[in-house]
PDB file of N, CA and C in Angstrom:
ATOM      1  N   UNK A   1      11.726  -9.469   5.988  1.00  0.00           N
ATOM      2  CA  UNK A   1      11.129  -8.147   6.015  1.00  0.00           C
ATOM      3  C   UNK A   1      12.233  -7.120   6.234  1.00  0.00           C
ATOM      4  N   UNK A   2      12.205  -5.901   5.500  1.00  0.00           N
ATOM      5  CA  UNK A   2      13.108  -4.862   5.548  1.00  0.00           C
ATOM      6  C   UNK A   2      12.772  -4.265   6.581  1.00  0.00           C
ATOM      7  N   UNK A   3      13.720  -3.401   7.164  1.00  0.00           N
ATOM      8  CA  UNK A   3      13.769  -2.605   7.840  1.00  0.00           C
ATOM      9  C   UNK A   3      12.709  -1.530   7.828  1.00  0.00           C
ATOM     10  N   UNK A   4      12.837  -1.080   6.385  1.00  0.00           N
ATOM     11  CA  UNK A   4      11.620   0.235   5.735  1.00  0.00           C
ATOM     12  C   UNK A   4      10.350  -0.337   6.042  1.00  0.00           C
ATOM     13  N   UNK A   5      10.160  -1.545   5.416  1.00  0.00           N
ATOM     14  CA  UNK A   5       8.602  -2.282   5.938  1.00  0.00           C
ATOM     15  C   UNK A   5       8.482  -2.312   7.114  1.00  0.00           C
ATOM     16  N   UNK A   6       9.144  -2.889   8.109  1.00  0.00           N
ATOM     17  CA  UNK A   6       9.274  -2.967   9.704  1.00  0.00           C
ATOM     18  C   UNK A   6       8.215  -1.864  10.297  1.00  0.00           C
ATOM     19  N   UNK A   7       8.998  -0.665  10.141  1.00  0.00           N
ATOM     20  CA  UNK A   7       9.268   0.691  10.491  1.00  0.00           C
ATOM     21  C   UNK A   7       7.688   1.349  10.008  1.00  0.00           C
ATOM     22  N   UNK A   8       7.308   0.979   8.453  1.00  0.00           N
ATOM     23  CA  UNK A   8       5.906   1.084   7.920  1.00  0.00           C
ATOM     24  C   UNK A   8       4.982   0.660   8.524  1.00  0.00           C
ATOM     25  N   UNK A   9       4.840  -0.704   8.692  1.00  0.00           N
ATOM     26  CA  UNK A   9       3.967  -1.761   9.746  1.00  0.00           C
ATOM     27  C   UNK A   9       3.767  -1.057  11.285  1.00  0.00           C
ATOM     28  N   UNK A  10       5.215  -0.575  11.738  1.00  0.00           N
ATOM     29  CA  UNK A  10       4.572   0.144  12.718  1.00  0.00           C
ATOM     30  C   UNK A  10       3.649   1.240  12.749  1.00  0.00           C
ATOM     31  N   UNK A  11       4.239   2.093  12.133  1.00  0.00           N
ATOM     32  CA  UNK A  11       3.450   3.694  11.908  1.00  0.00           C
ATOM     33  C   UNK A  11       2.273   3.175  11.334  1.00  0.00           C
ATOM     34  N   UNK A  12       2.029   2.004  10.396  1.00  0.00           N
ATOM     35  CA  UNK A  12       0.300   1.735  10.650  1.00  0.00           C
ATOM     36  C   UNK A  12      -0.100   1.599  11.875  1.00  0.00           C
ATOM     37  N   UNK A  13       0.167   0.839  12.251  1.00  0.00           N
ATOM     38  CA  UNK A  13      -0.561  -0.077  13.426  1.00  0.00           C
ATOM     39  C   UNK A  13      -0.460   1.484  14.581  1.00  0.00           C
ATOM     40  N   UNK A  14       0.060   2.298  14.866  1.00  0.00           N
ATOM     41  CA  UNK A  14      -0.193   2.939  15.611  1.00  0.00           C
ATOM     42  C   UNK A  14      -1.208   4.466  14.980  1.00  0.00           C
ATOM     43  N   UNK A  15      -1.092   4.257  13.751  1.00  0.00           N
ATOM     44  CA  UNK A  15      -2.030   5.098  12.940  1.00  0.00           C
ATOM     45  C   UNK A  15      -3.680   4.369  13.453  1.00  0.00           C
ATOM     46  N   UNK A  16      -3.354   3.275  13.077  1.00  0.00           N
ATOM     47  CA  UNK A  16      -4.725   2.554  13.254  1.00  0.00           C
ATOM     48  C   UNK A  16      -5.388   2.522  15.058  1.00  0.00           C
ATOM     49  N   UNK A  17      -4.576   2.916  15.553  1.00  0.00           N
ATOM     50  CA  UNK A  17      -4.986   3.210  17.239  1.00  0.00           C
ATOM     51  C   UNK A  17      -5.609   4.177  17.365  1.00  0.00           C
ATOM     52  N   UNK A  18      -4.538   5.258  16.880  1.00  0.00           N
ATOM     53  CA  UNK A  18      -5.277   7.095  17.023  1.00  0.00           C
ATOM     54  C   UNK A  18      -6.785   6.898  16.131  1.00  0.00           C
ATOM     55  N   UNK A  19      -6.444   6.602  14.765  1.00  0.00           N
ATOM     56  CA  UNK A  19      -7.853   6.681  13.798  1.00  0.00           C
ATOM     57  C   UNK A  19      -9.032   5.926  14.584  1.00  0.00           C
ATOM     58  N   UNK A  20      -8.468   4.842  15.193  1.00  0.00           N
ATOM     59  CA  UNK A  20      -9.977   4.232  16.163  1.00  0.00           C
ATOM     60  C   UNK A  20     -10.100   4.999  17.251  1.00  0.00           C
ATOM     61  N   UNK A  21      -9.410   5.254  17.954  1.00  0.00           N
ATOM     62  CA  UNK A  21      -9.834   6.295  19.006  1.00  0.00           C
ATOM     63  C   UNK A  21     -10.923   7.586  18.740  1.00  0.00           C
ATOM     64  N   UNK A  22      -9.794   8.037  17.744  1.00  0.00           N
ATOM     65  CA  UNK A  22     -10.763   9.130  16.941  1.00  0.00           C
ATOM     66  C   UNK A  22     -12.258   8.879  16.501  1.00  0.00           C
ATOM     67  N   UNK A  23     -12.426   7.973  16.007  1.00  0.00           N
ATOM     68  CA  UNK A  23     -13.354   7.128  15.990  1.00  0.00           C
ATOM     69  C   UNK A  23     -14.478   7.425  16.787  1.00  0.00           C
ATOM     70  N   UNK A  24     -13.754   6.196  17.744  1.00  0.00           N
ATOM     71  CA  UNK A  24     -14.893   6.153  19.061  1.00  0.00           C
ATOM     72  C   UNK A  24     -15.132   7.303  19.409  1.00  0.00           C
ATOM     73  N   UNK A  25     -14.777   8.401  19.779  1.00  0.00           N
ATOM     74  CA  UNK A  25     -15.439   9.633  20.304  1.00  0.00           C
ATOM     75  C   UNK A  25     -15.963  10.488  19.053  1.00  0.00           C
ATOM     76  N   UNK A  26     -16.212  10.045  18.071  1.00  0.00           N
ATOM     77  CA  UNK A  26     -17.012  11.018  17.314  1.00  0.00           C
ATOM     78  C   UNK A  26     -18.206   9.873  17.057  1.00  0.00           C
ATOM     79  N   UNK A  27     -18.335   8.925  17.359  1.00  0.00           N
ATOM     80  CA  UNK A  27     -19.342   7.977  17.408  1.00  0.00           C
ATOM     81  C   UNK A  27     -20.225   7.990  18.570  1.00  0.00           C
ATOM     82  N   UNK A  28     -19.417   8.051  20.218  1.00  0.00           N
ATOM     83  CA  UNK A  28     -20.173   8.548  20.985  1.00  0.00           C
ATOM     84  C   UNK A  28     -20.812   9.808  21.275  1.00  0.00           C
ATOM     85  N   UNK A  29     -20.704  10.839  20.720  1.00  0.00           N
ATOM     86  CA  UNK A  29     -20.927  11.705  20.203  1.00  0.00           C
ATOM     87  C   UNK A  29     -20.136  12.915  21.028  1.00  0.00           C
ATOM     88  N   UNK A  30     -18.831  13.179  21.289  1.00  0.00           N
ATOM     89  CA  UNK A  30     -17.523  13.935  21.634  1.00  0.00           C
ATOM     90  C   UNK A  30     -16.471  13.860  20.699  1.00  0.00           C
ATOM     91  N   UNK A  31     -16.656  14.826  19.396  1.00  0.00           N
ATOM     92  CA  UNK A  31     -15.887  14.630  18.559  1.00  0.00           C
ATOM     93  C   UNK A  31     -14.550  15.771  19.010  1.00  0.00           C
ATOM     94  N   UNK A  32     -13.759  15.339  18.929  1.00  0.00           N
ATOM     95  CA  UNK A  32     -12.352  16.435  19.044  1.00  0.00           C
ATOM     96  C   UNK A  32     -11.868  17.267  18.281  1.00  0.00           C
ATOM     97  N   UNK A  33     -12.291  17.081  16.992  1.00  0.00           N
ATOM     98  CA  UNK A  33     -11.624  17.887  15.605  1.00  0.00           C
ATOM     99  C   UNK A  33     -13.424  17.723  14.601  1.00  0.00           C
ATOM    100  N   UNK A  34     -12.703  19.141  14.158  1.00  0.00           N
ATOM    101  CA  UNK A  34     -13.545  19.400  12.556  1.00  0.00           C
ATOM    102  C   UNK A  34     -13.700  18.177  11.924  1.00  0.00           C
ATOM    103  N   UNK A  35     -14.763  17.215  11.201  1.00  0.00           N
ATOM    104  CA  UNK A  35     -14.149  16.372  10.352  1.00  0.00           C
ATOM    105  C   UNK A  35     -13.499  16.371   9.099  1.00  0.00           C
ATOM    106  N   UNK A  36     -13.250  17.494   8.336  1.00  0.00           N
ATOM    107  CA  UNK A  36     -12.232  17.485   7.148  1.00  0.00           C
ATOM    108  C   UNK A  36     -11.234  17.888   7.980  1.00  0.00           C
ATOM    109  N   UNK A  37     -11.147  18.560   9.238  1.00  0.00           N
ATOM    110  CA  UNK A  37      -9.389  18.095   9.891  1.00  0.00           C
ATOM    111  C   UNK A  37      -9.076  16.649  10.238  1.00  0.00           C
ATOM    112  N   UNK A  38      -9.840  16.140  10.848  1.00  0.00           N
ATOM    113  CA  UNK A  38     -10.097  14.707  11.407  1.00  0.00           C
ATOM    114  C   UNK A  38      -9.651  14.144  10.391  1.00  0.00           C
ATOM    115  N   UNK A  39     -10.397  13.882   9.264  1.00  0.00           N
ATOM    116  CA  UNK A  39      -9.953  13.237   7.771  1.00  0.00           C
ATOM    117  C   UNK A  39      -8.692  13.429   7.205  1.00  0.00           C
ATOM    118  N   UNK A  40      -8.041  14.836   7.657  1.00  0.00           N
ATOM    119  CA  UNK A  40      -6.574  15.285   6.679  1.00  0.00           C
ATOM    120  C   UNK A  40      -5.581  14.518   7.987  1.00  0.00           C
ATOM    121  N   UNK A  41      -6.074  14.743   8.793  1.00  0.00           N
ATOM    122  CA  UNK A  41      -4.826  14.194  10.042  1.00  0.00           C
ATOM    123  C   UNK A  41      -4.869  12.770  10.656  1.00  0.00           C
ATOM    124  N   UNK A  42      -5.553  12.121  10.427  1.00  0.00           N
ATOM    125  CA  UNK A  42      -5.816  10.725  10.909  1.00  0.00           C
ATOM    126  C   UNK A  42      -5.980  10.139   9.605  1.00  0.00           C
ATOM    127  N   UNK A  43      -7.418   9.735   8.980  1.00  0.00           N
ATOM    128  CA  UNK A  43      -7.998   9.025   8.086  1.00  0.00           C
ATOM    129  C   UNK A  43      -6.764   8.943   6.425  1.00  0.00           C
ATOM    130  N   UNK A  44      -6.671  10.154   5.991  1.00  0.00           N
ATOM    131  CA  UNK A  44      -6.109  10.275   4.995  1.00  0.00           C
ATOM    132  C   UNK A  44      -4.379   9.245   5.004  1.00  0.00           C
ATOM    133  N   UNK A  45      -3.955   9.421   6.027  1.00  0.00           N
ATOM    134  CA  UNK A  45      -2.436   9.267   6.112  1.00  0.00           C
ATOM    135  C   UNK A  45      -2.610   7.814   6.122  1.00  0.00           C
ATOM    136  N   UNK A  46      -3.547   7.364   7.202  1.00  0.00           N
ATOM    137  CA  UNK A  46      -3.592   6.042   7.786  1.00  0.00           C
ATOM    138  C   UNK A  46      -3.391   5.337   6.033  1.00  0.00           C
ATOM    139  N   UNK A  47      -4.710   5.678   5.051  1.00  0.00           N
ATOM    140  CA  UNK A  47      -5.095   4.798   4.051  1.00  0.00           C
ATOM    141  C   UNK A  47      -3.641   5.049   3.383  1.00  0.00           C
ATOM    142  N   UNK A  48      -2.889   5.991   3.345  1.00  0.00           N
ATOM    143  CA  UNK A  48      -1.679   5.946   2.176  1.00  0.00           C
ATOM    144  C   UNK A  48      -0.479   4.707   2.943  1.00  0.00           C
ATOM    145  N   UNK A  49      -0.717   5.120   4.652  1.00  0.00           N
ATOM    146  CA  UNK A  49       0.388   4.326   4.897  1.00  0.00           C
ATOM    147  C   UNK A  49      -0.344   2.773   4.720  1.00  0.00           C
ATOM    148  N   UNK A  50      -1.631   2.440   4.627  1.00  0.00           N
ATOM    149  CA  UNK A  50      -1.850   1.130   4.238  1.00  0.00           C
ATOM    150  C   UNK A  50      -1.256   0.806   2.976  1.00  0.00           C
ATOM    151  N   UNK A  51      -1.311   1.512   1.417  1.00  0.00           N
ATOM    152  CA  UNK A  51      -0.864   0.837   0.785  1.00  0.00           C
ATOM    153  C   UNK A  51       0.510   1.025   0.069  1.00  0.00           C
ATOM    154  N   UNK A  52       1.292   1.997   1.057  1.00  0.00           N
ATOM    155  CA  UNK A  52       2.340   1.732   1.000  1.00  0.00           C
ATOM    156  C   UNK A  52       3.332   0.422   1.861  1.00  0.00           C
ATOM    157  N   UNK A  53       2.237   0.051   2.708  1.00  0.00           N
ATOM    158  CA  UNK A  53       2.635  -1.265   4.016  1.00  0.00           C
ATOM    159  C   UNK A  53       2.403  -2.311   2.569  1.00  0.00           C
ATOM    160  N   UNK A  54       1.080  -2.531   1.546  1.00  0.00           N
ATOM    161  CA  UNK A  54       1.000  -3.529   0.876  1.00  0.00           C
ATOM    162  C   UNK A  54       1.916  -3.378  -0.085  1.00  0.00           C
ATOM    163  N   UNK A  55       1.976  -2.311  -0.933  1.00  0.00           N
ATOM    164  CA  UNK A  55       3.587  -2.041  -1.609  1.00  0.00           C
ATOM    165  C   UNK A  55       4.466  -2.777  -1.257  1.00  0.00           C
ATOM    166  N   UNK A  56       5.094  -2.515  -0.293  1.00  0.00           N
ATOM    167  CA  UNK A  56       6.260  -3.135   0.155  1.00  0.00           C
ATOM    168  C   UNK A  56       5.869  -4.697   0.543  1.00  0.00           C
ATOM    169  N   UNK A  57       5.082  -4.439   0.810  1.00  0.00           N
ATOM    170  CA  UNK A  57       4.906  -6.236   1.484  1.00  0.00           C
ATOM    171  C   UNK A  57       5.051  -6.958  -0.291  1.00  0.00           C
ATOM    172  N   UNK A  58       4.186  -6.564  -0.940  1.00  0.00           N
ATOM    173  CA  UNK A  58       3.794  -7.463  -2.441  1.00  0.00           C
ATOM    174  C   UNK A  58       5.654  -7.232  -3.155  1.00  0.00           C
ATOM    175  N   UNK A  59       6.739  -6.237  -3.160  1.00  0.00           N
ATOM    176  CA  UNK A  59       7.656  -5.769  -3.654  1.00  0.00           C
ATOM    177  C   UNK A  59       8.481  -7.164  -2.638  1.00  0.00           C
ATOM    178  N   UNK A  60       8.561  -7.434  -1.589  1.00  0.00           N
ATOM    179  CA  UNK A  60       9.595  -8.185  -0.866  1.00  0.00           C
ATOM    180  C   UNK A  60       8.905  -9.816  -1.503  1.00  0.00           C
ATOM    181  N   UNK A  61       7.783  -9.705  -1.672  1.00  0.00           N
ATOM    182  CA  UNK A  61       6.920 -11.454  -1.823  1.00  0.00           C
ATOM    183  C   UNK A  61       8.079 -10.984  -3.509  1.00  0.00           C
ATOM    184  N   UNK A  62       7.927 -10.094  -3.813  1.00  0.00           N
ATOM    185  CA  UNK A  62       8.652 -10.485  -5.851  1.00  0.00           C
ATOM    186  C   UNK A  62       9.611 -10.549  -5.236  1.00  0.00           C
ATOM    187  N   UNK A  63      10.623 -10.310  -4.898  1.00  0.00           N
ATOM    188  CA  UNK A  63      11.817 -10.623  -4.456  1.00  0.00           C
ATOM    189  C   UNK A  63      12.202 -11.412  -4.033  1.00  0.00           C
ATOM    190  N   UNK A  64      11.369 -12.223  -3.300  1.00  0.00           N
ATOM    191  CA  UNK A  64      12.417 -13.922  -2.671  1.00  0.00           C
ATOM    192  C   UNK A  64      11.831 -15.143  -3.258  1.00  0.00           C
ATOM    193  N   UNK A  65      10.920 -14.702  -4.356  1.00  0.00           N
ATOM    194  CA  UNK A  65      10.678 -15.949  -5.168  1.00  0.00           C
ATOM    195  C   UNK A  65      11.277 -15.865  -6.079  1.00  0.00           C
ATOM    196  N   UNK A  66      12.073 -17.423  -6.006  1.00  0.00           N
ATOM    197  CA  UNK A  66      12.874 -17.973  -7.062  1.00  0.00           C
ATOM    198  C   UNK A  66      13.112 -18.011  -8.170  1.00  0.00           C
ATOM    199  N   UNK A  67      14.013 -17.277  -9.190  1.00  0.00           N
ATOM    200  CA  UNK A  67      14.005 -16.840 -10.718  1.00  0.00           C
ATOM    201  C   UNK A  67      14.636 -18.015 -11.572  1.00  0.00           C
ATOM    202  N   UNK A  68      14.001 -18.144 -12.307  1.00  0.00           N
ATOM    203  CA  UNK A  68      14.208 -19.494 -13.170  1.00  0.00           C
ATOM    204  C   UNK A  68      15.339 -18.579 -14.046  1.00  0.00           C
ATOM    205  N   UNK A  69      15.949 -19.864 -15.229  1.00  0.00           N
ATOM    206  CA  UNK A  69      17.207 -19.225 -16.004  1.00  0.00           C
ATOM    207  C   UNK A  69      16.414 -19.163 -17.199  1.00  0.00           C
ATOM    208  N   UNK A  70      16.431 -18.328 -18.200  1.00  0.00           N
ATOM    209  CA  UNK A  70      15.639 -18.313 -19.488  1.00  0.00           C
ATOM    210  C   UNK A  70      15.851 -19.256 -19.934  1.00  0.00           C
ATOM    211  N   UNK A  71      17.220 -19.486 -20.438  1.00  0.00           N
ATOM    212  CA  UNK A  71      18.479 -20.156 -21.291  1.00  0.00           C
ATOM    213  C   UNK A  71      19.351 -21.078 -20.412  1.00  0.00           C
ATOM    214  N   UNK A  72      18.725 -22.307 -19.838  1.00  0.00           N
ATOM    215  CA  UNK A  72      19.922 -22.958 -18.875  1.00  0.00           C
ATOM    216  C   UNK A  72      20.794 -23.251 -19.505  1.00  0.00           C
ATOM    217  N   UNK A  73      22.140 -23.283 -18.940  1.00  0.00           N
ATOM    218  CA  UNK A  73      23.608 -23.672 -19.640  1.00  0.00           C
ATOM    219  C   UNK A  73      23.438 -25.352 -20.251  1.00  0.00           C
ATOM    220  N   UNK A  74      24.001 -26.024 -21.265  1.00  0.00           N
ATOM    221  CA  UNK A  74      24.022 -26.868 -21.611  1.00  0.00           C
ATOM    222  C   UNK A  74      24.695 -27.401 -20.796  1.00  0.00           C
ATOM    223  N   UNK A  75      24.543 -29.427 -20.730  1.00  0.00           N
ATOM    224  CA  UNK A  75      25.432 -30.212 -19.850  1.00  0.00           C
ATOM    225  C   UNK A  75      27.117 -30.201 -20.331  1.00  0.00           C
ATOM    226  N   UNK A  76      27.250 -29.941 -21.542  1.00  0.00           N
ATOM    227  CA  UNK A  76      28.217 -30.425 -22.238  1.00  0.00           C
ATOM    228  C   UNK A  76      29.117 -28.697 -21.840  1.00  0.00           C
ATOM    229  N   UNK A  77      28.685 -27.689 -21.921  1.00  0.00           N
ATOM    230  CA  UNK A  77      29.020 -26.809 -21.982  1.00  0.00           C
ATOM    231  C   UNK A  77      29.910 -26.289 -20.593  1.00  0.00           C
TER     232      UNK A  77
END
C-alpha cells in the first residue's frame, strides 16, 4: 500500500466518524447543520473519498499482479 492510499484510508475512516456522528444527532432529532450544508460538508466528500480509497486500492491490486511476456525469448536464443 502507498503512502497516498495510506493517507486516503485515513481521511475516510475519520470522514466516516464525523458523517456518523452527524448522523446520530439528526436522527435523534438535534440536528447541527442545514441539511444541504450537512450533505456539502460531510456526506458529499465522504462518498468521493470512498471511491477514490477504491481507485487506488483496484490501481495497486493492477500493479502487483504478475505480467506475463507476449513473445517469450526462445531457448536457443
Amino acid at each position: 500500500m502507498t503512502e497516498e492510499a495510506l493517507n486516503a484510508t485515513i481521511a475516510t475512516v475519520f470522514m466516516l466518524v464525523f458523517a456518523g456522528v452527524v448522523s446520530y444527532y439528526r436522527i435523534i432529532g438535534a440536528p447541527f447543520f442545514d441539511l444541504f450544508f450537512e450533505f456539502s460538508l460531510f456526506y458529499l466528500p465522504l462518498a468521493l473519498l470512498l471511491i477514490y480509497v477504491g481507485y487506488l486500492w483496484k490501481k495497486s491490486r493492477k500493479n502487483s499482479e504478475p505480467t506475463r511476456e507476449v513473445n517469450p525469448p526462445l531457448k536457443g536464443q
